[in-house]
C-alpha atoms as a PDB file:
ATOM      1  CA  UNK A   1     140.634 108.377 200.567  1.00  0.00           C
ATOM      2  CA  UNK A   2     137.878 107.296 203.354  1.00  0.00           C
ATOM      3  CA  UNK A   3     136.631 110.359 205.375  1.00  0.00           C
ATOM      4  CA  UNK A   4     135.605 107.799 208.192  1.00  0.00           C
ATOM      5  CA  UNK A   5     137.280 108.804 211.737  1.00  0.00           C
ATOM      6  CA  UNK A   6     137.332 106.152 214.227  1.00  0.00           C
ATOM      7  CA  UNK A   7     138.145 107.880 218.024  1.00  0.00           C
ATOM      8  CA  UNK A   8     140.676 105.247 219.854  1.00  0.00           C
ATOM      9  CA  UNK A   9     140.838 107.466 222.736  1.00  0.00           C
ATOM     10  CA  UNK A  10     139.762 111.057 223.677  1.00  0.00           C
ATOM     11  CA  UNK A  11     140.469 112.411 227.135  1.00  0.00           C
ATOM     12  CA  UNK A  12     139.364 116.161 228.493  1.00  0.00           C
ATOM     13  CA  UNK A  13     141.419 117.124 231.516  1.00  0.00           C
ATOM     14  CA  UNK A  14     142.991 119.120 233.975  1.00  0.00           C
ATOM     15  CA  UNK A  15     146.398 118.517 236.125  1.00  0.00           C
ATOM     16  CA  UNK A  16     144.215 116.898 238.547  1.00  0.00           C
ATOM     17  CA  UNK A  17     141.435 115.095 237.404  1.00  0.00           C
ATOM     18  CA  UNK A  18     139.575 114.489 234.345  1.00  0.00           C
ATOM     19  CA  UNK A  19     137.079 112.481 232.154  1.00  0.00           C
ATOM     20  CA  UNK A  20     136.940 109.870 229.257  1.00  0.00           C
ATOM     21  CA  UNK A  21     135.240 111.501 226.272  1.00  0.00           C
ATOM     22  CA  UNK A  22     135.880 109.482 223.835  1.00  0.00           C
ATOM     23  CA  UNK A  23     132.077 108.176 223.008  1.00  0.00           C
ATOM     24  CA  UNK A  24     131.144 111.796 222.773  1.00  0.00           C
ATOM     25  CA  UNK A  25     134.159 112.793 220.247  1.00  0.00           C
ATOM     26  CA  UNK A  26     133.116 109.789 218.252  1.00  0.00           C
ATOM     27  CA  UNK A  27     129.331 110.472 217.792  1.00  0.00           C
ATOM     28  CA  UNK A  28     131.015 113.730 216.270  1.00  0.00           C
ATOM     29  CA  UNK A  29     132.668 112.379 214.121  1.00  0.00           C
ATOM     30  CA  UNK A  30     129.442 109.939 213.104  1.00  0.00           C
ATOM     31  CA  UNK A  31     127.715 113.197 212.628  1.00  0.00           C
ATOM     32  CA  UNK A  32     130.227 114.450 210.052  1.00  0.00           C
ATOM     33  CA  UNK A  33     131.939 117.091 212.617  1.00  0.00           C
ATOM     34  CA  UNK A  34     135.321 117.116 212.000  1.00  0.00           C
ATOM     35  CA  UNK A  35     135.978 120.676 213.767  1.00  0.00           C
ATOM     36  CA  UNK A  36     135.002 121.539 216.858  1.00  0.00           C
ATOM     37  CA  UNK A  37     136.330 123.395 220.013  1.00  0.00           C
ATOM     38  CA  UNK A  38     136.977 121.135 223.577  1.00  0.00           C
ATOM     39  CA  UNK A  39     134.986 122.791 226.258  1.00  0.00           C
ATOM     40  CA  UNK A  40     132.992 122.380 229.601  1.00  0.00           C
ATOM     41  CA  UNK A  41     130.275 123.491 227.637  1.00  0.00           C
ATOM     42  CA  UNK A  42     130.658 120.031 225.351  1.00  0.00           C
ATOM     43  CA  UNK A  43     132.117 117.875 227.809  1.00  0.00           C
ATOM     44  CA  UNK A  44     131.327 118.700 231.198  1.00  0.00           C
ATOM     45  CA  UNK A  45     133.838 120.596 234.269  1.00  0.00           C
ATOM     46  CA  UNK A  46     135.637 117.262 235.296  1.00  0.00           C
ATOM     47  CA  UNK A  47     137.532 119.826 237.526  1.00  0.00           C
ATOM     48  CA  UNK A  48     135.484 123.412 238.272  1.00  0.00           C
ATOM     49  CA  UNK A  49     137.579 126.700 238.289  1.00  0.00           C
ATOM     50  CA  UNK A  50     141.076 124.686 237.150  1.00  0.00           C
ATOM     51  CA  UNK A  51     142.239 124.645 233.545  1.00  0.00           C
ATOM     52  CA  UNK A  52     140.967 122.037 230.870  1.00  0.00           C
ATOM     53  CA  UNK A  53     142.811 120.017 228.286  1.00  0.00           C
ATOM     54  CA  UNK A  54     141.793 118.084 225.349  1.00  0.00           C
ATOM     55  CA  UNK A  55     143.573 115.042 223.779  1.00  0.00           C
ATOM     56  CA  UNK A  56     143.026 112.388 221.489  1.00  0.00           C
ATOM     57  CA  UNK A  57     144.136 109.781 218.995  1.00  0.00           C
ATOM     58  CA  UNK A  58     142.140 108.760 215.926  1.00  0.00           C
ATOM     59  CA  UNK A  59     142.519 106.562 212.727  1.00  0.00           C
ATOM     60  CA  UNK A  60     141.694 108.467 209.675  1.00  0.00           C
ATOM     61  CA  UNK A  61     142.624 107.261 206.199  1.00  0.00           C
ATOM     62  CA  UNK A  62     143.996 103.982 207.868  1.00  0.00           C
ATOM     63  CA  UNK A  63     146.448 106.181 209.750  1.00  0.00           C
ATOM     64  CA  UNK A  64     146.739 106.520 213.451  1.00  0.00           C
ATOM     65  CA  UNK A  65     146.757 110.538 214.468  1.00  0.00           C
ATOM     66  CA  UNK A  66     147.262 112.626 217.434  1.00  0.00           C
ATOM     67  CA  UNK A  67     145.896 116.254 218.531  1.00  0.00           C
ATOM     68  CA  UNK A  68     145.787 118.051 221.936  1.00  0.00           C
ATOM     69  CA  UNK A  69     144.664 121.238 222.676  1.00  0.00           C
ATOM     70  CA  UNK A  70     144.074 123.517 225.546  1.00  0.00           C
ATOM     71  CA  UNK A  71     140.358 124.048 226.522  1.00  0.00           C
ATOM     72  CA  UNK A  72     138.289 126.673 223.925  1.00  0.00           C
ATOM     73  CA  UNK A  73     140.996 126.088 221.320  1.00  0.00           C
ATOM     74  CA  UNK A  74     139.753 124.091 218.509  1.00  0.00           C
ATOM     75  CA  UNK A  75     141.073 120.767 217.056  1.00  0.00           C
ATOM     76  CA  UNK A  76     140.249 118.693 213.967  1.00  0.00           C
ATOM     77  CA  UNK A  77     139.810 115.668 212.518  1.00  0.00           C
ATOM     78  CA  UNK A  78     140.938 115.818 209.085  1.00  0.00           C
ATOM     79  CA  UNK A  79     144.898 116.121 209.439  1.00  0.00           C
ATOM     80  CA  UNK A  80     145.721 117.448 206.229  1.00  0.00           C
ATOM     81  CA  UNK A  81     148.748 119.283 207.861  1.00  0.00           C
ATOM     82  CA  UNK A  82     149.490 117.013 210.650  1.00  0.00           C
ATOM     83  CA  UNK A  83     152.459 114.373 211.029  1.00  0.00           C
ATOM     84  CA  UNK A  84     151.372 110.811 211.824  1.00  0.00           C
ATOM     85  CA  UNK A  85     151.531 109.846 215.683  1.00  0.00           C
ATOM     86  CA  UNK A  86     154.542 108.330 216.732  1.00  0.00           C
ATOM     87  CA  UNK A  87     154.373 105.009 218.505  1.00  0.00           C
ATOM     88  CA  UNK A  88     156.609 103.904 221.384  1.00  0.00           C
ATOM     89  CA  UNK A  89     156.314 100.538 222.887  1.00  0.00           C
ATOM     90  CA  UNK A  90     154.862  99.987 225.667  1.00  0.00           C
ATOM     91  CA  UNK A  91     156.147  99.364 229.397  1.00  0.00           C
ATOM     92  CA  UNK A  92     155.212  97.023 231.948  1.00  0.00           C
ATOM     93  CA  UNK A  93     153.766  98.344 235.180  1.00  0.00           C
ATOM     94  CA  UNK A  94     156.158  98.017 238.062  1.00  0.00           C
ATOM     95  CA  UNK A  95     155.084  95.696 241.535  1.00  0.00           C
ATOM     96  CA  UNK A  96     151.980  97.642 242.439  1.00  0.00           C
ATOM     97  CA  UNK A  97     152.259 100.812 240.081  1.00  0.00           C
ATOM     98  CA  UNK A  98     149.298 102.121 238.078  1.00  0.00           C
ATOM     99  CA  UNK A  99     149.271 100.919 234.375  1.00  0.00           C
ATOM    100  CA  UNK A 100     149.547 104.064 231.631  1.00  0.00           C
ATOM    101  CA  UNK A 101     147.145 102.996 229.499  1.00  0.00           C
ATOM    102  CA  UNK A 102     147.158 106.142 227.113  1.00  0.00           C
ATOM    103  CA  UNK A 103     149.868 109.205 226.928  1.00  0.00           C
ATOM    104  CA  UNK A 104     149.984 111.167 224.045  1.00  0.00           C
ATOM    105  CA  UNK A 105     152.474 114.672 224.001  1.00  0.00           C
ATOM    106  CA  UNK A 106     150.950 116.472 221.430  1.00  0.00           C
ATOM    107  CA  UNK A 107     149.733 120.023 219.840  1.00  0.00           C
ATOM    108  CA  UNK A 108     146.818 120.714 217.315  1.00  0.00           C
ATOM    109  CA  UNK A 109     148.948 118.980 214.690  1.00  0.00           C
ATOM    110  CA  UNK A 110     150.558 115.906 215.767  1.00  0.00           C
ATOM    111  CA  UNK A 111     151.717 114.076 218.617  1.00  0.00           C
ATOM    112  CA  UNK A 112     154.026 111.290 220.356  1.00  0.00           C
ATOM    113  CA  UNK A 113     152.752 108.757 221.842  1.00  0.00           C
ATOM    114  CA  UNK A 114     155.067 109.143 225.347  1.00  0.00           C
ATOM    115  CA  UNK A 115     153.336 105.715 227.471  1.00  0.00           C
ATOM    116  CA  UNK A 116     156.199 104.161 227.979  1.00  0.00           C
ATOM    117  CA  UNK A 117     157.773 107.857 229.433  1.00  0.00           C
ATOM    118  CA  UNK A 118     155.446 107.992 231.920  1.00  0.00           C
ATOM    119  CA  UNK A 119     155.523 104.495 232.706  1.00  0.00           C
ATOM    120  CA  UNK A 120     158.703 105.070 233.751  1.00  0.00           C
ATOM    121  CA  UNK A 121     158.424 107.688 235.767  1.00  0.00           C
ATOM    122  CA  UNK A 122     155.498 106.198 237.906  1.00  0.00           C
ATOM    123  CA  UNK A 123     157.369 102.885 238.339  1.00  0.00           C
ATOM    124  CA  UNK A 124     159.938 104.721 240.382  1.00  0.00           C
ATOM    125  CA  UNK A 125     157.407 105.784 242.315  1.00  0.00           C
ATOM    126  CA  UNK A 126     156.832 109.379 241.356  1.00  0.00           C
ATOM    127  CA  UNK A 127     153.563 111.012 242.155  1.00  0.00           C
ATOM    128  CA  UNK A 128     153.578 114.169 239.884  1.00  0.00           C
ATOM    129  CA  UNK A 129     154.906 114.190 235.829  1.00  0.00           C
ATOM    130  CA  UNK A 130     156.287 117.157 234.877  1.00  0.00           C
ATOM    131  CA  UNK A 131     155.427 118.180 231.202  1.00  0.00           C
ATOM    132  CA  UNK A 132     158.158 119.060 229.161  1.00  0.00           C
ATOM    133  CA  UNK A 133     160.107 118.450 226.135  1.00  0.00           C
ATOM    134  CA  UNK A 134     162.863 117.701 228.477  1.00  0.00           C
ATOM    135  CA  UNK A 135     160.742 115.004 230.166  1.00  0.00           C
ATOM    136  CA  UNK A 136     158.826 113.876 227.490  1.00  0.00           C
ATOM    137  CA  UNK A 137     161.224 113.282 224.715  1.00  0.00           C
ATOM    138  CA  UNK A 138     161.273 114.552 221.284  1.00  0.00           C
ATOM    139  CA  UNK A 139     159.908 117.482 220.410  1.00  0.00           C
ATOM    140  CA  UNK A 140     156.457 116.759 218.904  1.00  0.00           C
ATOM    141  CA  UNK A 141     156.172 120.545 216.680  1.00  0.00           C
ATOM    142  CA  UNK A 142     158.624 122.361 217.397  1.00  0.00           C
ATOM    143  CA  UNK A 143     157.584 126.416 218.131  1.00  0.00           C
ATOM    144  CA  UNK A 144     153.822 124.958 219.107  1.00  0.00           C
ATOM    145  CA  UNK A 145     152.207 124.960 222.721  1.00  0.00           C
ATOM    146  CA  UNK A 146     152.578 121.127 223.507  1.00  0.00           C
ATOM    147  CA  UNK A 147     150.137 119.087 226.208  1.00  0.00           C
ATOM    148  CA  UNK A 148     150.582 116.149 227.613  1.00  0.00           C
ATOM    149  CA  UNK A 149     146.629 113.916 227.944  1.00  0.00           C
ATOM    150  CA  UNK A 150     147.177 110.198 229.917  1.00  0.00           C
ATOM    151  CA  UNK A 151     145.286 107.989 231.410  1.00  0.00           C
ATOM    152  CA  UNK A 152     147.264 106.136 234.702  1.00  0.00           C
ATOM    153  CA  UNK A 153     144.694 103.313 235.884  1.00  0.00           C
ATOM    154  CA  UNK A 154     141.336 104.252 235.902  1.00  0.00           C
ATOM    155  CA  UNK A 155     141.732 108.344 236.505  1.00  0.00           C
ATOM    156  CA  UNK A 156     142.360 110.801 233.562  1.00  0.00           C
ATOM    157  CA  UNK A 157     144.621 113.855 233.841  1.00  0.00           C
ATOM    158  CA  UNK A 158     146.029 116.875 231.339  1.00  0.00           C
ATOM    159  CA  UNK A 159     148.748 119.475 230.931  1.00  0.00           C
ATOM    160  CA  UNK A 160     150.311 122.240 229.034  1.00  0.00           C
ATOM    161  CA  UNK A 161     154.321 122.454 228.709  1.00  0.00           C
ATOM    162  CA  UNK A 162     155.867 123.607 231.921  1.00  0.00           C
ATOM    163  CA  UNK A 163     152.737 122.229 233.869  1.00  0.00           C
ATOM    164  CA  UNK A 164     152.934 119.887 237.130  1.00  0.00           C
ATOM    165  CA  UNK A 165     150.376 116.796 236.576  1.00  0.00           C
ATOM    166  CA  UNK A 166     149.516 115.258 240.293  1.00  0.00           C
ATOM    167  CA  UNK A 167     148.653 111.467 240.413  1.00  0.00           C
ATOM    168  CA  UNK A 168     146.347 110.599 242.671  1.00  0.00           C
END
């Protein structure tokens, strides 16, 4: 079994705005971190005085993972109790919508990969996701705070369950 983490992705938002992180997740994990806690402290305030979340999908032991996490709680990169991430295909942008490049619906132990969700939802022209396990499909952990992380063109943006994300 390799320990070797390779970051795909790693986003640290709020409902509003937020920032790509994955370089700095992955020099962490080239430094042998495989623990450690999402905050502005780490990452920067991509959104002052709002509320920050943490997402990201990695391949460890030639498996593709997801975690998510509010900010201050921490996450990990060895998934010895975590389900694999499950894929979705992907959706083609509608006539002048946004592409969703990245959605994952996820807590601290496993995720969905929900792209083609909210996909779906911009291409009829909505300008907020709600997040939801109504919304956003199958239950990812049941009993576990979920978040939704995406990336919709080139801005970033992160919620908990019962959150509003705005698309700007």
């Amino acid at each position: 079994m390799s320990d070797q983490v390779t970051v795909q992705k790693a986003i640290y938002a709020s409902n509003w705005k937020g920032i790509d992180v994955t370089s700095i997740v992955q020099n962490l994990a080239n430094q042998g971190t495989r623990d450690f806690t999402p905050s502005n402290d780490l990452f920067g305030d991509p959104n002052f005085g709002q509320p920050k979340f943490f997402g990201m999908t990695f391949v460890w032991n030639n498996q593709l993972w997801a975690v998510a996490s509010v900010e201050r709680q921490g996450v990990s990169m060895t998934p010895d109790n975590y389900r694999p991430l499950i894929r979705q295909p992907q959706l083609t942008p509608g006539p002048k919508q946004p592409k969703v490049s990245f959605a994952i619906y996820s807590c601290g132990w496993g995720g969905n990969d929900v792209s083609a969700i909210c996909q779906a939802i911009i291409n009829v022209g909505a300008q907020k996701i709600h997040v939801s396990n109504q919304v956003m499909g199958i239950d990812p952990w049941s009993g576990q705070s979920k978040y939704l992380i995406t990336q919709v063109g080139s801005n970033f943006y992160g919620g908990r369950e019962g959150d509003t994300i705005h698309l700007s």
